[in-house]
C-alpha atoms as a PDB file:
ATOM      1  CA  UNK A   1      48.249 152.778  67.524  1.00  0.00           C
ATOM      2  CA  UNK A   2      46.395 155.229  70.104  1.00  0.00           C
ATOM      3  CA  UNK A   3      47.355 154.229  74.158  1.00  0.00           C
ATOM      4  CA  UNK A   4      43.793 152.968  75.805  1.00  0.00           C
ATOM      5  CA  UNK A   5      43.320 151.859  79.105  1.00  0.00           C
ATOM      6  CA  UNK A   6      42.045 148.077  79.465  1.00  0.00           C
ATOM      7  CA  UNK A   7      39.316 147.333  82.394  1.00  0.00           C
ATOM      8  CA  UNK A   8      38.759 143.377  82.821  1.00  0.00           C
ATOM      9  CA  UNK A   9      36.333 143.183  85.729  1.00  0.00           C
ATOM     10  CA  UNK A  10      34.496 139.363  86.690  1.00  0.00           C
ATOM     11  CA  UNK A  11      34.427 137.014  89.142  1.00  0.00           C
ATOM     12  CA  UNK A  12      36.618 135.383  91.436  1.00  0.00           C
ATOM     13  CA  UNK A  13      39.220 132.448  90.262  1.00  0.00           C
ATOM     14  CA  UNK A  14      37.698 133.399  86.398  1.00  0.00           C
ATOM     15  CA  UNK A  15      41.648 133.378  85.322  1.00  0.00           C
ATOM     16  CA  UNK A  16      41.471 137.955  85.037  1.00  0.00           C
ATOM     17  CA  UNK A  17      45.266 138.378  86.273  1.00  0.00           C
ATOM     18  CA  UNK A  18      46.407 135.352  84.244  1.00  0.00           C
ATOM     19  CA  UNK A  19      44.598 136.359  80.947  1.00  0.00           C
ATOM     20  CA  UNK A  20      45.359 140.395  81.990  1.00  0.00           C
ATOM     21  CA  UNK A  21      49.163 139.649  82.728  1.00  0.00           C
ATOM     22  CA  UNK A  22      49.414 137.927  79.403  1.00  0.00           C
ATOM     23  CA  UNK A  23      47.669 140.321  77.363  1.00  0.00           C
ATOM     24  CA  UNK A  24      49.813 143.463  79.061  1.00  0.00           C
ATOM     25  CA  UNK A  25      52.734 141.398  77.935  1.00  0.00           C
ATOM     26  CA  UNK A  26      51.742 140.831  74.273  1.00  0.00           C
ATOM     27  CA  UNK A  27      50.881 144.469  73.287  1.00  0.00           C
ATOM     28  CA  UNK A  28      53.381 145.717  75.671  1.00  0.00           C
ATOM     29  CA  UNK A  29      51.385 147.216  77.967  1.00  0.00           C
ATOM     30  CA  UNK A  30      51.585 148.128  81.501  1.00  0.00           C
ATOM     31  CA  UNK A  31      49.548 145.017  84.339  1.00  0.00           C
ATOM     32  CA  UNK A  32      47.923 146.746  87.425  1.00  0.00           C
ATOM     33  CA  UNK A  33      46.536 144.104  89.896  1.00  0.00           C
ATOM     34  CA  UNK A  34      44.193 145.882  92.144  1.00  0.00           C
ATOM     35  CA  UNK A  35      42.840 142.684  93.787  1.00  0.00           C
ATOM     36  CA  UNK A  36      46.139 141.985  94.689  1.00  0.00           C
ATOM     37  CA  UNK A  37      46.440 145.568  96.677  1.00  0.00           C
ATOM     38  CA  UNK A  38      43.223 144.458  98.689  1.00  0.00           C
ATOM     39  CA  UNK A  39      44.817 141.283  99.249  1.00  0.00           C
ATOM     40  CA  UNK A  40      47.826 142.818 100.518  1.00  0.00           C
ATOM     41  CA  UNK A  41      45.783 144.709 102.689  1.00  0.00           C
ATOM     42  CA  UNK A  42      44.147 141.702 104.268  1.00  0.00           C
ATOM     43  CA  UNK A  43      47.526 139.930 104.651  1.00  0.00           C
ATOM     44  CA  UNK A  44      48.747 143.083 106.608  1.00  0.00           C
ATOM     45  CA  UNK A  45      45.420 142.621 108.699  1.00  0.00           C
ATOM     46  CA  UNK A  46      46.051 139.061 109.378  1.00  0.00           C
ATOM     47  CA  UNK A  47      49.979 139.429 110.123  1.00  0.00           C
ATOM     48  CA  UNK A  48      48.801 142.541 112.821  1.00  0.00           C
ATOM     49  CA  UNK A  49      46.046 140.549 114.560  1.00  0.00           C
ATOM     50  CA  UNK A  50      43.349 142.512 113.120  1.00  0.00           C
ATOM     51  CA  UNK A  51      41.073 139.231 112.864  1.00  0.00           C
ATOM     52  CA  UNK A  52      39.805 137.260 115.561  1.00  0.00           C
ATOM     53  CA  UNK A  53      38.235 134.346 113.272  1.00  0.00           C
ATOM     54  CA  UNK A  54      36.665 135.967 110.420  1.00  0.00           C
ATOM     55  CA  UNK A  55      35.463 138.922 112.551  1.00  0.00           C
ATOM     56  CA  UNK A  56      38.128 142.275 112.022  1.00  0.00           C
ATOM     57  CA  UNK A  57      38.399 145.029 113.762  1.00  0.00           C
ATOM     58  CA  UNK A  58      37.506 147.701 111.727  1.00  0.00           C
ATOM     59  CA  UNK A  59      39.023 150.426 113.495  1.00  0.00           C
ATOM     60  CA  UNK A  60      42.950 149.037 114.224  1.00  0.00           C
ATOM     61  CA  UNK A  61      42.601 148.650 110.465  1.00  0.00           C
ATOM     62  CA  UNK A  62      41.077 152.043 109.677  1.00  0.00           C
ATOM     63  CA  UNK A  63      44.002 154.035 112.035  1.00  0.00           C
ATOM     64  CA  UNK A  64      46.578 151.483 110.717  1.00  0.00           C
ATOM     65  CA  UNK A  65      45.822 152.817 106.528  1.00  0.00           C
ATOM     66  CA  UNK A  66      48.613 155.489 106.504  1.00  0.00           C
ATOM     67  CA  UNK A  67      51.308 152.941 107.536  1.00  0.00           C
ATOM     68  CA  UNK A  68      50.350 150.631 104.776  1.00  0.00           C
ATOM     69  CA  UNK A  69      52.184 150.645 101.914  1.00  0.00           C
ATOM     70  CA  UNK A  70      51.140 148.397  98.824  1.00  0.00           C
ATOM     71  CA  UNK A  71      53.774 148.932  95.066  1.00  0.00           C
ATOM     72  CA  UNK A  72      53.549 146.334  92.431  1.00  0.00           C
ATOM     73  CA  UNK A  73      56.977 145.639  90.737  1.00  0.00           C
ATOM     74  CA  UNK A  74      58.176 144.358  87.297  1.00  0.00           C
ATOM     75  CA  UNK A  75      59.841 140.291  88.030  1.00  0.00           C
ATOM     76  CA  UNK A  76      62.154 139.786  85.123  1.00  0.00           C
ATOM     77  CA  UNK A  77      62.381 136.426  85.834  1.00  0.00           C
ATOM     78  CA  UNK A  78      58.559 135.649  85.673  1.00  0.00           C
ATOM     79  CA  UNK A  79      57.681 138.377  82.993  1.00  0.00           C
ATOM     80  CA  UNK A  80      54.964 139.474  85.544  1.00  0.00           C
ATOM     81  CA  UNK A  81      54.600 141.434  88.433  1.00  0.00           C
ATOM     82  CA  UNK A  82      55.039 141.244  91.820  1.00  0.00           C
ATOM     83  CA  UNK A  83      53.072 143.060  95.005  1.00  0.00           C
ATOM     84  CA  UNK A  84      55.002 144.653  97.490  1.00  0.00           C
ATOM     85  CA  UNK A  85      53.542 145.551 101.207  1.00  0.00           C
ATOM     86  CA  UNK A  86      56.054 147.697 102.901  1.00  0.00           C
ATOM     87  CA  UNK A  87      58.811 146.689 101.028  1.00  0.00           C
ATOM     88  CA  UNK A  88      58.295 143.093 101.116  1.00  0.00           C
ATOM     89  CA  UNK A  89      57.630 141.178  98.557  1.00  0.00           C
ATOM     90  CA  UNK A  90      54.654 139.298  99.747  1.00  0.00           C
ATOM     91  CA  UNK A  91      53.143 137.714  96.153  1.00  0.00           C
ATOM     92  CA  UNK A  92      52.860 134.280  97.223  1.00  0.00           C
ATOM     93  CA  UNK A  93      51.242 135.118 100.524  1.00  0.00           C
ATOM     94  CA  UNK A  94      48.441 137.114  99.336  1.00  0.00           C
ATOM     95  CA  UNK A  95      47.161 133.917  97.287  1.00  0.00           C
ATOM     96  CA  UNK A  96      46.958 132.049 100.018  1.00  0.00           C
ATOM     97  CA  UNK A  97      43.037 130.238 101.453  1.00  0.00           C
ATOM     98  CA  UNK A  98      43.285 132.211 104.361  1.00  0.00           C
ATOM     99  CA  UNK A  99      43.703 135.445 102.394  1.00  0.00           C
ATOM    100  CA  UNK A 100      41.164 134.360  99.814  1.00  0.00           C
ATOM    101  CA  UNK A 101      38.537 134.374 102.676  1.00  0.00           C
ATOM    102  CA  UNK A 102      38.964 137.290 104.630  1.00  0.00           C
ATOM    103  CA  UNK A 103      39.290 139.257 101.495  1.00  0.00           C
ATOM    104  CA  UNK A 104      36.312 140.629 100.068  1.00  0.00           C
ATOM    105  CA  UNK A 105      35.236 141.348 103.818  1.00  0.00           C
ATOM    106  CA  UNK A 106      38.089 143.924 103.730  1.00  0.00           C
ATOM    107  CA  UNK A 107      37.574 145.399 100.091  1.00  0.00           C
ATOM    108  CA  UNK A 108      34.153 145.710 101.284  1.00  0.00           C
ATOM    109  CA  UNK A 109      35.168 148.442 103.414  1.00  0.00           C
ATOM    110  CA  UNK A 110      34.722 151.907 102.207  1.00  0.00           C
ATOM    111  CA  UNK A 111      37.450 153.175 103.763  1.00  0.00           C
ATOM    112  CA  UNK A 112      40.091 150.541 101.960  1.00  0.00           C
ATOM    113  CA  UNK A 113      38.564 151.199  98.900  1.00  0.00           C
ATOM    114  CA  UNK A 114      38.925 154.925  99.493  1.00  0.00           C
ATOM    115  CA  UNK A 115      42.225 154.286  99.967  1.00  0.00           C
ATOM    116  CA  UNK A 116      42.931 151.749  97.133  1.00  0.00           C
ATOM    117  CA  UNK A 117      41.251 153.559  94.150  1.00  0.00           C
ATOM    118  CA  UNK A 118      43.074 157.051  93.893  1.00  0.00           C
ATOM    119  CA  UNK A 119      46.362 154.882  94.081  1.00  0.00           C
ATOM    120  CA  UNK A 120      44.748 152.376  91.165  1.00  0.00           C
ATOM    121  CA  UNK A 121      43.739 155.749  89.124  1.00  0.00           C
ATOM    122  CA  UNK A 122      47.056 157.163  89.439  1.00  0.00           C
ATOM    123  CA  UNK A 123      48.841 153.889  87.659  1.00  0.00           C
ATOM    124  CA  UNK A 124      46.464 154.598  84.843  1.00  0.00           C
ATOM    125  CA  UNK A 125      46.661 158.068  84.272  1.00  0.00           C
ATOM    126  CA  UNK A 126      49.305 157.925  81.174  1.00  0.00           C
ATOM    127  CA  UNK A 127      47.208 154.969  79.563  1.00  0.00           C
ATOM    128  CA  UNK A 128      48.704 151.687  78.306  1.00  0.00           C
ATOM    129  CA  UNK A 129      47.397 149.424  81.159  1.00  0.00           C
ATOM    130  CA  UNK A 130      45.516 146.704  81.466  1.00  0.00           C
ATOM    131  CA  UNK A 131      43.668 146.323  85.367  1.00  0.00           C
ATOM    132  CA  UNK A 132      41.787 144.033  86.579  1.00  0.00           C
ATOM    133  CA  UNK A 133      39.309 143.694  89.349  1.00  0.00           C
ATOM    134  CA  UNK A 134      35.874 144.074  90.461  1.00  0.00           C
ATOM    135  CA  UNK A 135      35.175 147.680  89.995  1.00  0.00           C
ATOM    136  CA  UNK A 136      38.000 148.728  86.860  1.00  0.00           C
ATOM    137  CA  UNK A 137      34.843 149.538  84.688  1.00  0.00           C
ATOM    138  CA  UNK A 138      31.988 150.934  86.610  1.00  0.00           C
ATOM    139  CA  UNK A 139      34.369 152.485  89.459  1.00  0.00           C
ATOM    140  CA  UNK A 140      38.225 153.056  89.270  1.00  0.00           C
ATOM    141  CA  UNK A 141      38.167 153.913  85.060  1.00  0.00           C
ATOM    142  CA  UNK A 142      34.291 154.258  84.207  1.00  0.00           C
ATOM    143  CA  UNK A 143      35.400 155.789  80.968  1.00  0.00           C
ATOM    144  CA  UNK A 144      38.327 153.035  79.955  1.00  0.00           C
ATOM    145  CA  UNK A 145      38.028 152.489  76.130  1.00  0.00           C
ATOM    146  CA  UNK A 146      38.138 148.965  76.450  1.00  0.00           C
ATOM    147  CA  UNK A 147      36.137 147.205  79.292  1.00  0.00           C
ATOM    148  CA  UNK A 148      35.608 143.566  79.664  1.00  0.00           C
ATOM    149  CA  UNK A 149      33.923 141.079  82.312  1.00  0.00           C
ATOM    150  CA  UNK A 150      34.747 137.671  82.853  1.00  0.00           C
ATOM    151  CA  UNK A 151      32.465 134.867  84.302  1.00  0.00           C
ATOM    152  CA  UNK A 152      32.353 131.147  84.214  1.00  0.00           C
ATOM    153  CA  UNK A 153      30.276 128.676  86.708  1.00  0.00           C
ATOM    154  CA  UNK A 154      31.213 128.437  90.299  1.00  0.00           C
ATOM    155  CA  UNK A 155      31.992 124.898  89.631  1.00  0.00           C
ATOM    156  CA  UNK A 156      34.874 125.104  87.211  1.00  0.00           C
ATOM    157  CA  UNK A 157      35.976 128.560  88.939  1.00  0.00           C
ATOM    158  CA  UNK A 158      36.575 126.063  92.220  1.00  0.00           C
ATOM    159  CA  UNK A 159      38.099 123.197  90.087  1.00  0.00           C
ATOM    160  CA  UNK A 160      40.737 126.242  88.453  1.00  0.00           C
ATOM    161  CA  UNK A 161      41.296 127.645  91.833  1.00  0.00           C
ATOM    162  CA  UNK A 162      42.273 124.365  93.594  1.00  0.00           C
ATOM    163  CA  UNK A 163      44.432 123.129  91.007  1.00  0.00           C
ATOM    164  CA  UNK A 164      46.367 126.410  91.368  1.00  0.00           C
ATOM    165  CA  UNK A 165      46.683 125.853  95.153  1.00  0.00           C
ATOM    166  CA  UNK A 166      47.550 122.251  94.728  1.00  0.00           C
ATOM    167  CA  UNK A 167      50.610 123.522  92.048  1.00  0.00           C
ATOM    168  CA  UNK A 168      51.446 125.895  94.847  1.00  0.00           C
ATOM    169  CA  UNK A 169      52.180 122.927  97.044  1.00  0.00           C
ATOM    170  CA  UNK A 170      48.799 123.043  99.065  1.00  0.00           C
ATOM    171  CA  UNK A 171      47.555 120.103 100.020  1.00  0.00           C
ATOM    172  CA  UNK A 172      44.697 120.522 103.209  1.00  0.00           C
ATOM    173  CA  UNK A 173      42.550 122.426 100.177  1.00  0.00           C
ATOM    174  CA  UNK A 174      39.031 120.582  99.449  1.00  0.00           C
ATOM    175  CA  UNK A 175      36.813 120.840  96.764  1.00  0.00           C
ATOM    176  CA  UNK A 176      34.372 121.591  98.682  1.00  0.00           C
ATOM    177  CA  UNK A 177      36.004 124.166 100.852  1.00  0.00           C
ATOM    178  CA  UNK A 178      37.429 126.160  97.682  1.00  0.00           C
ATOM    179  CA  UNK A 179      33.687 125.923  96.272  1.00  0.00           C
ATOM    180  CA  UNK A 180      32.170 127.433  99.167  1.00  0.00           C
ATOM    181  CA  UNK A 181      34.839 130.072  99.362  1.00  0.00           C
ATOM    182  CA  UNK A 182      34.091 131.210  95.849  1.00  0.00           C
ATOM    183  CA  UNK A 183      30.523 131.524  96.639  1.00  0.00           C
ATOM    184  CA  UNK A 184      30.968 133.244  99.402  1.00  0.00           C
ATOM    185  CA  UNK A 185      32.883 135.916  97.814  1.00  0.00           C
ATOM    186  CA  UNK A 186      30.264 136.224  94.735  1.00  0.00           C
ATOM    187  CA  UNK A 187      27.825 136.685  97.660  1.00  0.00           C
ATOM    188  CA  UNK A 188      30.131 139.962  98.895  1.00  0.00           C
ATOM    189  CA  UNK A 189      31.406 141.385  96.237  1.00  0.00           C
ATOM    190  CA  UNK A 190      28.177 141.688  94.478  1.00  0.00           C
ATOM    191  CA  UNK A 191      26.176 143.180  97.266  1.00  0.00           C
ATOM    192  CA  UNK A 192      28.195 145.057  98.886  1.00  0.00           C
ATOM    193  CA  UNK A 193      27.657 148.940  99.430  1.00  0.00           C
ATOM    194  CA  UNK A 194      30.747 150.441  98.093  1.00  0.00           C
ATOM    195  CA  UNK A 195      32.241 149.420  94.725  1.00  0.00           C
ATOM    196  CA  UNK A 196      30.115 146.168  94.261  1.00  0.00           C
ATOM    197  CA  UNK A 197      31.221 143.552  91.676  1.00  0.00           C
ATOM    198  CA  UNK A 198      28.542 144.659  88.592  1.00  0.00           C
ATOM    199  CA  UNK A 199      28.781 144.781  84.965  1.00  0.00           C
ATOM    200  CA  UNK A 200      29.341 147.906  83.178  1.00  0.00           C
ATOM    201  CA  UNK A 201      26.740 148.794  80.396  1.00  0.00           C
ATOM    202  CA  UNK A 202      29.532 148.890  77.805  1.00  0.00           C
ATOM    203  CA  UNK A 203      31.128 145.846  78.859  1.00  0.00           C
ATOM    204  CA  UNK A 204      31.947 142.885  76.716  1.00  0.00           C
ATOM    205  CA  UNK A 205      31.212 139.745  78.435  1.00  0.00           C
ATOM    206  CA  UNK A 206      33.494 136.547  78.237  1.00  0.00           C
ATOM    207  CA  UNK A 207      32.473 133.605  79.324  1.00  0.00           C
ATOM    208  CA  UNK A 208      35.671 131.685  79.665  1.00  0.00           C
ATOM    209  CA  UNK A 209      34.047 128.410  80.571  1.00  0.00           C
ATOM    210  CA  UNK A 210      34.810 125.873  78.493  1.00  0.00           C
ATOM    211  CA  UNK A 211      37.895 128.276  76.461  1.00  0.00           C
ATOM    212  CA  UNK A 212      41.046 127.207  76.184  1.00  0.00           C
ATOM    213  CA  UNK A 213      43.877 129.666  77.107  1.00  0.00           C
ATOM    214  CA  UNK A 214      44.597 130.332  73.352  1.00  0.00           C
ATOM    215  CA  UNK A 215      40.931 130.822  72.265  1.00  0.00           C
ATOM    216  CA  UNK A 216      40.705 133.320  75.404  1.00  0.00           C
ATOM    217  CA  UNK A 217      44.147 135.270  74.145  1.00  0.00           C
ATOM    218  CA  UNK A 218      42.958 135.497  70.603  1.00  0.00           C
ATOM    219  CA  UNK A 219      39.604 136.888  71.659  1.00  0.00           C
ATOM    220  CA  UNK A 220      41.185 139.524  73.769  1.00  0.00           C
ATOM    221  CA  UNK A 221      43.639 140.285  71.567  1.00  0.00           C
ATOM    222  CA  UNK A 222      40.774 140.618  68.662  1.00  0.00           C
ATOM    223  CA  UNK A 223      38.818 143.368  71.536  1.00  0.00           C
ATOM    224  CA  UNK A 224      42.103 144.987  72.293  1.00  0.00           C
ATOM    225  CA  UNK A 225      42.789 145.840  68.140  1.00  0.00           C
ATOM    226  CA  UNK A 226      39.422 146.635  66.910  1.00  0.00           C
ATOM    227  CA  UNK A 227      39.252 149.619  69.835  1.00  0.00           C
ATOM    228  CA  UNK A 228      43.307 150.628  69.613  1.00  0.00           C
ATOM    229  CA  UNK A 229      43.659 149.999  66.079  1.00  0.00           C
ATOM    230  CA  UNK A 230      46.057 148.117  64.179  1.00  0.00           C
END
């Protein structure tokens, strides 16, 4: 069975990492996070001062790129990976509500994403990953054998997202908030200049809506043999 490299691109809170982590693990493959690289660049934003509400300063940022340091490591105890900003592991941070909304404001920048991609392209260079994102397909690994993009509603996106936060022990979270949030981040990463949230022409689309986790894996896992072969 030939090595291929696996794009799943979509929208926010549409379950990618969970359904990409679980599919690297089955066929033994090699999960790349990328939107947990911009995440851990907006943490490192945050934790420096770079925002004053949700207004950044572009340039402490842009003069602060070569001192950032993002690796994503293997957790044998969770099967999964974890991301790393300078040395610190930093995975439960990165998925916090203030991260989630400062976010796509900083992989909006062309100068992060300048940054970001040659690092995501290098993970993939030897094949036998699967990377998720917003640009894995059209952007980072236009000619990936296998490229997928998730959506489902806003609504049940929110609902997924704030039932994760609540399991994380967050409790201020509303409905509503989490709702808008998602939104808000369809809004940027689908109009924005540089790398913008699209589908690729060769992309198969999964709605994951109404799918249960096994119906999703079996699907994927369906896509993943008919391209690498049985």
């Amino acid at each position: 069975m030939k090595k291929i490299v696996i794009a799943i691109d979509g929208f926010s809170s549409c379950g990618k990492s969970t359904m990409a982590k679980d599919l690297a693990k089955e066929i033994g493959y090699t999960y790349i996070d990328t939107g947990a690289m911009y995440r851990a660049v907006t943490l490192y934003s945050i934790q420096q001062g770079f925002f004053s509400g949700n207004r950044l300063d572009e340039e402490k940022l842009r003069t602060s790129m070569d001192t950032i340091r993002i690796t994503q490591r293997f957790n044998s105890e969770t099967g999964r990976s974890d991301t790393f900003l300078n040395g610190v592991n930093v995975e439960n941070e990165i998925r916090s509500m203030e991260v989630a909304g400062k976010v796509s404001l900083i992989a909006a920048l062309p100068f992060v994403r300048h940054a970001m991609v040659p690092l995501q392209q290098k993970m993939g260079e030897e094949k036998g990953v699967v990377m998720d994102g917003r640009d894995i397909g059209t952007v980072v690994y236009p000619d990936a054998e296998l490229k997928i993009f998730v959506t489902a509603s806003p609504e049940i996106r929110a609902q997924r997202r704030l039932d994760e936060l609540k399991a994380k022990g967050d409790t201020k979270s509303t409905f509503e908030d989490v709702l808008l949030n998602v939104k808000e981040r369809d809004e940027i990463d689908s109009t924005r200049k540089e790398g913008p949230l699209r589908q690729a022409e060769d992309a198969l689309v999964l709605d994951n809506s109404y799918m249960t986790i096994p119906e999703q894996k079996l699907w994927l896992l369906q896509q993943f043999h008919n391209v690498a072969g049985s």
